[in-house]
PDB file of N, CA and C in Angstrom:
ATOM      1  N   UNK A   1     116.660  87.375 118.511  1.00  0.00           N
ATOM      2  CA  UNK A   1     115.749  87.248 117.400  1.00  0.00           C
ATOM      3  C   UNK A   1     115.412  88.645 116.861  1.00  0.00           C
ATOM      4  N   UNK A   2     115.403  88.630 115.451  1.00  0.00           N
ATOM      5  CA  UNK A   2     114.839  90.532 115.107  1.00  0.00           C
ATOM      6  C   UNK A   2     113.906  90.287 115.284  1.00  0.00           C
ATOM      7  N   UNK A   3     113.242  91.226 115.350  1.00  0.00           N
ATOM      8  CA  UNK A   3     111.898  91.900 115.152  1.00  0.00           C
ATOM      9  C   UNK A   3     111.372  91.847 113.728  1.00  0.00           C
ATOM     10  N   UNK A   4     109.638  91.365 113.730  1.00  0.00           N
ATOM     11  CA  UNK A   4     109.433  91.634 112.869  1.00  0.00           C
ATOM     12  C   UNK A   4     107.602  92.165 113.106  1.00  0.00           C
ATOM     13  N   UNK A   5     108.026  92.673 114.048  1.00  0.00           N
ATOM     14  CA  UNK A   5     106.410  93.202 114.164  1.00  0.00           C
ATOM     15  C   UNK A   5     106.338  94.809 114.041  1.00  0.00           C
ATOM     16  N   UNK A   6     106.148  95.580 112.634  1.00  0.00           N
ATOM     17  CA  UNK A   6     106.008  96.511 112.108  1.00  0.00           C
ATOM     18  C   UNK A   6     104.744  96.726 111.391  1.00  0.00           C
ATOM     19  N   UNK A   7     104.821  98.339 111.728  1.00  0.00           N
ATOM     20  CA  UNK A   7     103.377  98.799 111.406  1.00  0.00           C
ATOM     21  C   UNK A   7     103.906  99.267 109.600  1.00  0.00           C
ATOM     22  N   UNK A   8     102.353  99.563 108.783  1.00  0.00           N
ATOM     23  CA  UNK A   8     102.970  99.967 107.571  1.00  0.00           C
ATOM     24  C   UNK A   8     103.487 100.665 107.716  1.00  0.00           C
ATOM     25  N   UNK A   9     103.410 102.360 108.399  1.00  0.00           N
ATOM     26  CA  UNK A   9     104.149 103.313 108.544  1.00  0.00           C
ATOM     27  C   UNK A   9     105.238 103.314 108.869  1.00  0.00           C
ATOM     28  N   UNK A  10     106.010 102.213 109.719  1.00  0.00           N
ATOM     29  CA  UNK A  10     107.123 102.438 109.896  1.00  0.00           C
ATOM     30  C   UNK A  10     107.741 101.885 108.698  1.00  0.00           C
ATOM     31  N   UNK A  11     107.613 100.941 108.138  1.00  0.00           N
ATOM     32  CA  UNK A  11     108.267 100.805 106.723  1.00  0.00           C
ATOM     33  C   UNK A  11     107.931 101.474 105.913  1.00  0.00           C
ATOM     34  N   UNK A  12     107.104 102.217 105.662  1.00  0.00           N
ATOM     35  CA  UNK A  12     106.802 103.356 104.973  1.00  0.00           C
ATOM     36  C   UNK A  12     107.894 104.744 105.136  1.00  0.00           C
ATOM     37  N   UNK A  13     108.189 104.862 106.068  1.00  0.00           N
ATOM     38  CA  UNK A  13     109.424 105.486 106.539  1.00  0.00           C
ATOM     39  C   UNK A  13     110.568 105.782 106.771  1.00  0.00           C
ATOM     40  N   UNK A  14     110.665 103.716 106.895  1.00  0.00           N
ATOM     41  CA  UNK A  14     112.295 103.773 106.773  1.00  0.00           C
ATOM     42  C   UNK A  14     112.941 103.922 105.276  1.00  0.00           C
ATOM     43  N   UNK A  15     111.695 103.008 104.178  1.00  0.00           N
ATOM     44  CA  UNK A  15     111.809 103.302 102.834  1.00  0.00           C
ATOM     45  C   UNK A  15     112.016 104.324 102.223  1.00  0.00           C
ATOM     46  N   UNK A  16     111.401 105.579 102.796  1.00  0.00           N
ATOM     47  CA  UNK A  16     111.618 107.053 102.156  1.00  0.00           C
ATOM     48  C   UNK A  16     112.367 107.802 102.630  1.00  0.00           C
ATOM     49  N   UNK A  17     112.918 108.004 103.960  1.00  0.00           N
ATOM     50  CA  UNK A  17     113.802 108.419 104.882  1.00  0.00           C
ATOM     51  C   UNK A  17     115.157 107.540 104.562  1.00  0.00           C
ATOM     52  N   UNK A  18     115.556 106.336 104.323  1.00  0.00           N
ATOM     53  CA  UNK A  18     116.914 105.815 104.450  1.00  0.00           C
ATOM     54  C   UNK A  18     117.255 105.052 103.230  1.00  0.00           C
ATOM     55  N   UNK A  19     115.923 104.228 102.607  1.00  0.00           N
ATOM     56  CA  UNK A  19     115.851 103.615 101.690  1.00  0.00           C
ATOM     57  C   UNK A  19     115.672 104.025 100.241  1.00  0.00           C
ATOM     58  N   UNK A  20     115.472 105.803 100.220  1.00  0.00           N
ATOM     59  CA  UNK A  20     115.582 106.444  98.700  1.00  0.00           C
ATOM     60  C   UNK A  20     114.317 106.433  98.010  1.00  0.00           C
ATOM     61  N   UNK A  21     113.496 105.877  98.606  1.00  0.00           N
ATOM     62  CA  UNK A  21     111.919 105.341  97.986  1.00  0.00           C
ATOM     63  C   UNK A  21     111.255 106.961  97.876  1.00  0.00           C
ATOM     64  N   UNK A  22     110.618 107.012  96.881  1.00  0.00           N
ATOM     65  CA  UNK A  22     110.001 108.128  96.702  1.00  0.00           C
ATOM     66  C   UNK A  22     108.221 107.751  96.811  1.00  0.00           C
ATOM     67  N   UNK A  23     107.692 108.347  98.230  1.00  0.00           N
ATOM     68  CA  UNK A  23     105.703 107.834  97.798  1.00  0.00           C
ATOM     69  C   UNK A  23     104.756 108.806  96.426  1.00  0.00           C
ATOM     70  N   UNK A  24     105.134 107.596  95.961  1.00  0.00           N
ATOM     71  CA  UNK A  24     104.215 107.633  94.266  1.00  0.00           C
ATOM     72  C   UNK A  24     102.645 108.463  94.324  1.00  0.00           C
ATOM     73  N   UNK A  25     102.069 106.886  95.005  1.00  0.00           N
ATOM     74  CA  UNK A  25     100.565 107.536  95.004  1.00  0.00           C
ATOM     75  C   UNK A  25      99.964 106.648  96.772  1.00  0.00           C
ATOM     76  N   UNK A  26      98.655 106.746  96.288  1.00  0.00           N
ATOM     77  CA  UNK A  26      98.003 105.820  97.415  1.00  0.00           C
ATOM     78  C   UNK A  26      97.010 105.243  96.980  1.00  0.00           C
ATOM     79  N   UNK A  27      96.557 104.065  96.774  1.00  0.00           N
ATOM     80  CA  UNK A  27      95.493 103.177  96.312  1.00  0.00           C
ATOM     81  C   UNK A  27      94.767 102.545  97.392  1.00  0.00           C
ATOM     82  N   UNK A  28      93.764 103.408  98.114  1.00  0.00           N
ATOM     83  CA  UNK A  28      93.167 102.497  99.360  1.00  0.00           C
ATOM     84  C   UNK A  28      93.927 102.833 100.465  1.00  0.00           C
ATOM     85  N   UNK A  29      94.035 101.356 100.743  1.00  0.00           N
ATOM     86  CA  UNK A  29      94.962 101.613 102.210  1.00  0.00           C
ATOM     87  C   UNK A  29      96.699 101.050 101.920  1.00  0.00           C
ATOM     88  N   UNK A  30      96.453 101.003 100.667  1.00  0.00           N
ATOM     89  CA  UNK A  30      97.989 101.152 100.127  1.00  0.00           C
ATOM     90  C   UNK A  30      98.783 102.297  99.668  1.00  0.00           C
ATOM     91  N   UNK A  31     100.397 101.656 100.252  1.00  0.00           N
ATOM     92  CA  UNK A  31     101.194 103.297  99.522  1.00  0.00           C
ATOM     93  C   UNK A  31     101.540 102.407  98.487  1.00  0.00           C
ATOM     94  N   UNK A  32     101.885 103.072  97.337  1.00  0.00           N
ATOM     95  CA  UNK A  32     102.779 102.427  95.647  1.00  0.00           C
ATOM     96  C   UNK A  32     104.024 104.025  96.359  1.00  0.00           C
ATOM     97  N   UNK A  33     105.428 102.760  96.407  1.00  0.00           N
ATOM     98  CA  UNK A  33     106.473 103.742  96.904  1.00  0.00           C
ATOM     99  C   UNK A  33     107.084 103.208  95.840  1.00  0.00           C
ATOM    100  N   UNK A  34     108.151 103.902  95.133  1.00  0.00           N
ATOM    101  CA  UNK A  34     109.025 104.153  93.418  1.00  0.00           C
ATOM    102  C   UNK A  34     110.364 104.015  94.197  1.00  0.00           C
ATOM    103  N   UNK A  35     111.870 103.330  93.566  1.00  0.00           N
ATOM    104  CA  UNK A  35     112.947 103.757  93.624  1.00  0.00           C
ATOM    105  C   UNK A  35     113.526 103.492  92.367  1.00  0.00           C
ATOM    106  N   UNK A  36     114.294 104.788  92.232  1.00  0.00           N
ATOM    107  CA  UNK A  36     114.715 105.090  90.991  1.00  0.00           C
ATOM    108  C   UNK A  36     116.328 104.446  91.204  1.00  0.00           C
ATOM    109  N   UNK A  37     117.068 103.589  90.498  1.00  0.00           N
ATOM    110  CA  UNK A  37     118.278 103.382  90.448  1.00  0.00           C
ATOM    111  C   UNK A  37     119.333 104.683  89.945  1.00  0.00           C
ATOM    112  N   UNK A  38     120.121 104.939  90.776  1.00  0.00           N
ATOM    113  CA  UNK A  38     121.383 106.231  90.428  1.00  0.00           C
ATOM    114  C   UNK A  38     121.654 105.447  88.436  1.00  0.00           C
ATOM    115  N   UNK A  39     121.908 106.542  87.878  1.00  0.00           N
ATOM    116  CA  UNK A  39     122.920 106.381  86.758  1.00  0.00           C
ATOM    117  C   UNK A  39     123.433 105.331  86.348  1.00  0.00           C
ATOM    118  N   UNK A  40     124.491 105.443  87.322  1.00  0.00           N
ATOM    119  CA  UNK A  40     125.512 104.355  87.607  1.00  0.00           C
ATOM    120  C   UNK A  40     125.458 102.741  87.645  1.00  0.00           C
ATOM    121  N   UNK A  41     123.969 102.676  87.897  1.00  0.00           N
ATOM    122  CA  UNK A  41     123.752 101.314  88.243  1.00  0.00           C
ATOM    123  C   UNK A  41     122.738 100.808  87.791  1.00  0.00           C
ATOM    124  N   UNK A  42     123.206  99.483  87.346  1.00  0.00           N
ATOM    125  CA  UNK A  42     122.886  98.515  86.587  1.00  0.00           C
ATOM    126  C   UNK A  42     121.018  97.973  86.810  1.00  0.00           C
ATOM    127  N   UNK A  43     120.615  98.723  88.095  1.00  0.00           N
ATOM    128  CA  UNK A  43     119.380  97.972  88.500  1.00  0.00           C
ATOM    129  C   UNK A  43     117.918  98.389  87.573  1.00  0.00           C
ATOM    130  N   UNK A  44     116.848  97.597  88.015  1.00  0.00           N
ATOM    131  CA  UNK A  44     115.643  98.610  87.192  1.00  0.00           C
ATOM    132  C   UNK A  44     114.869  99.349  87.933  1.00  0.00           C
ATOM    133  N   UNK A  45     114.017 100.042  87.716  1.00  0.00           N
ATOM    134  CA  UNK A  45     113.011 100.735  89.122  1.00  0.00           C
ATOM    135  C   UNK A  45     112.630 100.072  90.038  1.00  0.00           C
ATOM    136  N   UNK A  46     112.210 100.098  90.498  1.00  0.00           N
ATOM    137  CA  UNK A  46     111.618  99.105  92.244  1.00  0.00           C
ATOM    138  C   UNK A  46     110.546 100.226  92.452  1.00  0.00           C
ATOM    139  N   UNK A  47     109.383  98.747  92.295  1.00  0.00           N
ATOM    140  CA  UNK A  47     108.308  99.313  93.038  1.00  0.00           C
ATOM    141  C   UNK A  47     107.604  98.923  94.178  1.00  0.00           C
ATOM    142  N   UNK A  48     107.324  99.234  94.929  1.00  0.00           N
ATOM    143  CA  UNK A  48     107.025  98.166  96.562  1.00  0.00           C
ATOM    144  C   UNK A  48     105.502  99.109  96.685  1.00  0.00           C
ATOM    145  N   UNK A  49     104.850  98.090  97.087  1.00  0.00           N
ATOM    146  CA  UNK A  49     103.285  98.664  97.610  1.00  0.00           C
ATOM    147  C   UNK A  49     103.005  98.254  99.259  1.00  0.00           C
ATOM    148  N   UNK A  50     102.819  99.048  99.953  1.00  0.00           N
ATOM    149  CA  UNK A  50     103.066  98.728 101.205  1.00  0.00           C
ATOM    150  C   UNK A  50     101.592  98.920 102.029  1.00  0.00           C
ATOM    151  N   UNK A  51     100.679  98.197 102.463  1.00  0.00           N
ATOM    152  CA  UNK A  51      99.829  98.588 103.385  1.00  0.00           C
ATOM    153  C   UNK A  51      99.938  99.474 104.664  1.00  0.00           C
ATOM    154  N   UNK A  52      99.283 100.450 104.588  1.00  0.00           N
ATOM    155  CA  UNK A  52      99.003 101.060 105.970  1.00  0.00           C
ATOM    156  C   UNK A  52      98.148 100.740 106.922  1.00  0.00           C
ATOM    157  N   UNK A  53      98.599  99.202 107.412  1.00  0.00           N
ATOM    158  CA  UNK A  53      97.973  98.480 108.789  1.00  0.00           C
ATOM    159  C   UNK A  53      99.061  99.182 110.109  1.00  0.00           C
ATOM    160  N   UNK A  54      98.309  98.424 111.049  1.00  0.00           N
ATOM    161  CA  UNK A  54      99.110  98.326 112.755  1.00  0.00           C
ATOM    162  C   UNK A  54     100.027  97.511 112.804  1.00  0.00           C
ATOM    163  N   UNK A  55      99.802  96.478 112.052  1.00  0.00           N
ATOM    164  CA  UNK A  55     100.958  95.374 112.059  1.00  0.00           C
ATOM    165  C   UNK A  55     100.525  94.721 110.051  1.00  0.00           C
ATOM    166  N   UNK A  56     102.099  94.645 109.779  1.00  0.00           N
ATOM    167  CA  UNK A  56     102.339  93.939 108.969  1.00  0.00           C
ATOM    168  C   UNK A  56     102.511  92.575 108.967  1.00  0.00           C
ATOM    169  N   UNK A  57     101.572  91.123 108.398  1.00  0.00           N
ATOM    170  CA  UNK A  57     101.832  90.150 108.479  1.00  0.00           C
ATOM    171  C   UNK A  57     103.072  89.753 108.043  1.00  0.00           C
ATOM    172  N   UNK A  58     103.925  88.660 108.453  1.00  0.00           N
ATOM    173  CA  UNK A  58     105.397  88.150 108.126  1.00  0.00           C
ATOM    174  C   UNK A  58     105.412  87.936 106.676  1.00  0.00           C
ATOM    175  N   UNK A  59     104.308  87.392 105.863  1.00  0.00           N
ATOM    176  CA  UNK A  59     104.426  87.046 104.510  1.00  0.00           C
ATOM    177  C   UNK A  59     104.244  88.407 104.047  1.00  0.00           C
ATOM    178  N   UNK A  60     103.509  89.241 104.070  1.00  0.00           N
ATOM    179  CA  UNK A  60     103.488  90.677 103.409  1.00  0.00           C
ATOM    180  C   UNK A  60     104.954  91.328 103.634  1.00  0.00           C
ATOM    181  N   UNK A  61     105.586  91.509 104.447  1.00  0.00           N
ATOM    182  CA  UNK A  61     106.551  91.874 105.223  1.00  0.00           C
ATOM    183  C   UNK A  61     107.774  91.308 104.062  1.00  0.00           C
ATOM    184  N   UNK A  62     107.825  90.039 103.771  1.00  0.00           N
ATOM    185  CA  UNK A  62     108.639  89.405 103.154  1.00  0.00           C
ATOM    186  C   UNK A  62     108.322  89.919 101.835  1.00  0.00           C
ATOM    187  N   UNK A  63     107.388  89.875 101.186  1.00  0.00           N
ATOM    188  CA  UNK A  63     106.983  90.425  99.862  1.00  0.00           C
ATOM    189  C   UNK A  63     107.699  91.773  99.714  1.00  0.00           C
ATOM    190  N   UNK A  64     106.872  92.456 100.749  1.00  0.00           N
ATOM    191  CA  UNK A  64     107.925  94.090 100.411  1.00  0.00           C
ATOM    192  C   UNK A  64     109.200  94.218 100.599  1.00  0.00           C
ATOM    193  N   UNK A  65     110.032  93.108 101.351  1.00  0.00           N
ATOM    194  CA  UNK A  65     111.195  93.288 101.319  1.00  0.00           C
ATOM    195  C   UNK A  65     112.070  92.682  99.889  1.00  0.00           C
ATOM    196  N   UNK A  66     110.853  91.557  99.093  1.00  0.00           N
ATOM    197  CA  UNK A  66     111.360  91.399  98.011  1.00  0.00           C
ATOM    198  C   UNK A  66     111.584  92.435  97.031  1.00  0.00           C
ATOM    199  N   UNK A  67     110.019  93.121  96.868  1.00  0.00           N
ATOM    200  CA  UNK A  67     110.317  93.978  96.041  1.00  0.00           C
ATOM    201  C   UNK A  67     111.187  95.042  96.078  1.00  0.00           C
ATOM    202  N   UNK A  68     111.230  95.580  97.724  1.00  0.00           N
ATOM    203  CA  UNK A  68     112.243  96.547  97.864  1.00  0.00           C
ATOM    204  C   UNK A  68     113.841  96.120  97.256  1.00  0.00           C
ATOM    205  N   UNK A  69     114.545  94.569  97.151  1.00  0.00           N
ATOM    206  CA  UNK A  69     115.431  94.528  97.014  1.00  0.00           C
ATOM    207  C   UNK A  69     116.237  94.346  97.751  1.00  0.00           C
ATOM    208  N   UNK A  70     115.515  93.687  98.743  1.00  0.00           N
ATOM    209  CA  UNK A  70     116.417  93.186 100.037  1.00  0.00           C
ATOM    210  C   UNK A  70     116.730  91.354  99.899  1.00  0.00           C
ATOM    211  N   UNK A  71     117.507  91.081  99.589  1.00  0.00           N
ATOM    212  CA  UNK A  71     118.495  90.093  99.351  1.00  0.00           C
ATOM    213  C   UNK A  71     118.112  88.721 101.336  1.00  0.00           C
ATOM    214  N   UNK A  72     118.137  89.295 101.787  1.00  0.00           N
ATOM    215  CA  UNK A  72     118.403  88.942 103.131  1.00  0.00           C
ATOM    216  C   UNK A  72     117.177  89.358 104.264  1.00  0.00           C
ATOM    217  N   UNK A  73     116.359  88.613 104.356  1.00  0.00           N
ATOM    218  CA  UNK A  73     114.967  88.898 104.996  1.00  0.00           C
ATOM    219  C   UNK A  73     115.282  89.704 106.843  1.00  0.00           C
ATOM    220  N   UNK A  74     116.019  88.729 107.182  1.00  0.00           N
ATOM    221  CA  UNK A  74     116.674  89.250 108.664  1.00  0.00           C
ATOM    222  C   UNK A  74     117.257  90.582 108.110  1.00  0.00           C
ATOM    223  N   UNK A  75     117.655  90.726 107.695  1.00  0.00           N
ATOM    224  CA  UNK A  75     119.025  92.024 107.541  1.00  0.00           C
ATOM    225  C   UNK A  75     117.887  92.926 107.294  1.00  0.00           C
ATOM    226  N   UNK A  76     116.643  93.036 106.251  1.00  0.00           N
ATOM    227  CA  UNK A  76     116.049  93.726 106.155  1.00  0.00           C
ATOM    228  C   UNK A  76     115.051  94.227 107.438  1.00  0.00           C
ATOM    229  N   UNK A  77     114.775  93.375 108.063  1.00  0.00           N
ATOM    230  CA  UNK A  77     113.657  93.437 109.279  1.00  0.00           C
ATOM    231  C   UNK A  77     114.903  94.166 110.420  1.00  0.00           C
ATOM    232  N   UNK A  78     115.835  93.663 110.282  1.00  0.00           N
ATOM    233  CA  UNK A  78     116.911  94.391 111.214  1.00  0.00           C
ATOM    234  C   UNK A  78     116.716  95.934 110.611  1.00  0.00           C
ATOM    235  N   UNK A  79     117.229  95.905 109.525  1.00  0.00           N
ATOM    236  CA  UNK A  79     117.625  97.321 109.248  1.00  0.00           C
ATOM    237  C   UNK A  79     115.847  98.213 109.230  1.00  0.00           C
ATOM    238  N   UNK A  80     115.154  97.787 109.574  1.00  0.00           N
ATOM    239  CA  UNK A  80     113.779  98.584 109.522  1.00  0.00           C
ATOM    240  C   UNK A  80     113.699  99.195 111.067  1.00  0.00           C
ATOM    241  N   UNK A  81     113.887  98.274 111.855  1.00  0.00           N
ATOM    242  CA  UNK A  81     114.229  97.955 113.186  1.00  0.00           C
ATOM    243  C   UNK A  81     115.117  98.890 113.689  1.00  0.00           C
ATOM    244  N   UNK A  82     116.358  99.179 113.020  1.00  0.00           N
ATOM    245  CA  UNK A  82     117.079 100.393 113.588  1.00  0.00           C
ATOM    246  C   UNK A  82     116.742 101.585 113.088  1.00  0.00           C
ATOM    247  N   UNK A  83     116.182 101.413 112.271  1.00  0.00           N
ATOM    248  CA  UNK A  83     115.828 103.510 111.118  1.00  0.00           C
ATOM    249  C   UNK A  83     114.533 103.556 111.687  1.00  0.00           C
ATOM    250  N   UNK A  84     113.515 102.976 112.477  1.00  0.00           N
ATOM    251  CA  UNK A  84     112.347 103.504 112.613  1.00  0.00           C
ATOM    252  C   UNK A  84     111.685 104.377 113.496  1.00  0.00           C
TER     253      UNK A  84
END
Protein backbone atom coordinates (compact mmCIF):
# COMPACT_ATOMS: atom_id res chain seq x y z
CA UNK A 1 0.00 0.00 0.00
CA UNK A 2 1.68 3.71 -0.55
CA UNK A 3 1.83 5.90 1.83
CA UNK A 4 -0.10 8.63 2.29
CA UNK A 5 0.64 10.10 5.53
CA UNK A 6 2.61 13.40 4.74
CA UNK A 7 3.39 16.41 6.46
CA UNK A 8 2.86 19.85 4.43
CA UNK A 9 6.52 20.25 4.32
CA UNK A 10 7.31 17.32 2.81
CA UNK A 11 5.16 18.09 -0.16
CA UNK A 12 6.21 21.34 0.01
CA UNK A 13 9.54 19.97 -0.91
CA UNK A 14 9.17 17.44 -3.09
CA UNK A 15 7.17 20.17 -5.22
CA UNK A 16 10.09 22.63 -5.29
CA UNK A 17 13.03 20.30 -5.19
CA UNK A 18 11.73 17.66 -8.02
CA UNK A 19 8.46 19.00 -9.05
CA UNK A 20 9.72 22.63 -10.57
CA UNK A 21 7.21 24.48 -8.24
CA UNK A 22 8.47 27.77 -7.40
CA UNK A 23 7.08 29.11 -3.40
CA UNK A 24 5.10 32.21 -4.48
CA UNK A 25 3.99 33.56 -1.19
CA UNK A 26 2.47 32.38 2.21
CA UNK A 27 -1.10 33.11 3.32
CA UNK A 28 -1.41 31.89 7.00
CA UNK A 29 -0.50 28.55 7.35
CA UNK A 30 -0.58 28.17 3.67
CA UNK A 31 2.19 27.99 0.93
CA UNK A 32 0.60 29.39 -2.79
CA UNK A 33 3.51 27.26 -4.79
CA UNK A 34 3.51 28.53 -8.94
CA UNK A 35 4.64 26.14 -11.87
CA UNK A 36 5.46 27.70 -14.82
CA UNK A 37 5.06 25.35 -18.02
CA UNK A 38 8.61 25.18 -20.28
CA UNK A 39 7.96 26.98 -23.77
CA UNK A 40 7.45 24.02 -25.36
CA UNK A 41 4.43 22.97 -23.77
CA UNK A 42 1.11 23.15 -24.30
CA UNK A 43 0.09 23.39 -20.40
CA UNK A 44 -1.17 26.56 -18.29
CA UNK A 45 0.43 27.68 -14.92
CA UNK A 46 -0.34 25.44 -11.97
CA UNK A 47 -1.06 26.73 -8.89
CA UNK A 48 -1.23 24.39 -5.74
CA UNK A 49 -1.75 25.88 -2.16
CA UNK A 50 -0.47 23.55 0.28
CA UNK A 51 -0.96 23.67 4.15
CA UNK A 52 1.82 23.57 6.56
CA UNK A 53 0.24 20.87 8.99
CA UNK A 54 1.95 17.47 10.59
CA UNK A 55 -0.19 15.49 8.56
CA UNK A 56 -2.05 16.18 5.46
CA UNK A 57 -5.67 14.87 5.33
CA UNK A 58 -6.26 12.24 2.24
CA UNK A 59 -8.86 14.68 0.65
CA UNK A 60 -6.46 17.76 0.89
CA UNK A 61 -3.69 15.51 -0.28
CA UNK A 62 -5.82 14.60 -3.33
CA UNK A 63 -6.72 18.24 -4.07
CA UNK A 64 -3.03 19.22 -4.25
CA UNK A 65 -2.23 16.49 -6.25
CA UNK A 66 -4.99 17.72 -8.57
CA UNK A 67 -3.85 20.92 -8.86
CA UNK A 68 -0.29 19.96 -9.06
CA UNK A 69 -1.21 17.86 -12.18
CA UNK A 70 -0.92 14.59 -11.11
CA UNK A 71 -3.10 12.42 -13.33
CA UNK A 72 -2.75 9.28 -10.94
CA UNK A 73 -3.34 9.77 -7.11
CA UNK A 74 -1.10 6.54 -6.10
CA UNK A 75 1.72 7.48 -8.48
CA UNK A 76 1.62 10.84 -6.95
CA UNK A 77 1.65 9.80 -3.14
CA UNK A 78 4.33 7.25 -4.39
CA UNK A 79 6.40 9.71 -6.02
CA UNK A 80 6.22 12.16 -2.80
CA UNK A 81 7.16 9.09 -0.88
CA UNK A 82 10.42 8.55 -2.70
CA UNK A 83 11.77 12.48 -3.11
CA UNK A 84 11.07 13.26 0.53
Amino acid sequence: MVSRDFSGDDVIKVLINVGGFEWQRTNGSHVILKWFPPEDHDSEIRTVSVPRHDRIDTGTLRTIADQAGGEDFDAFCQWIDQNR
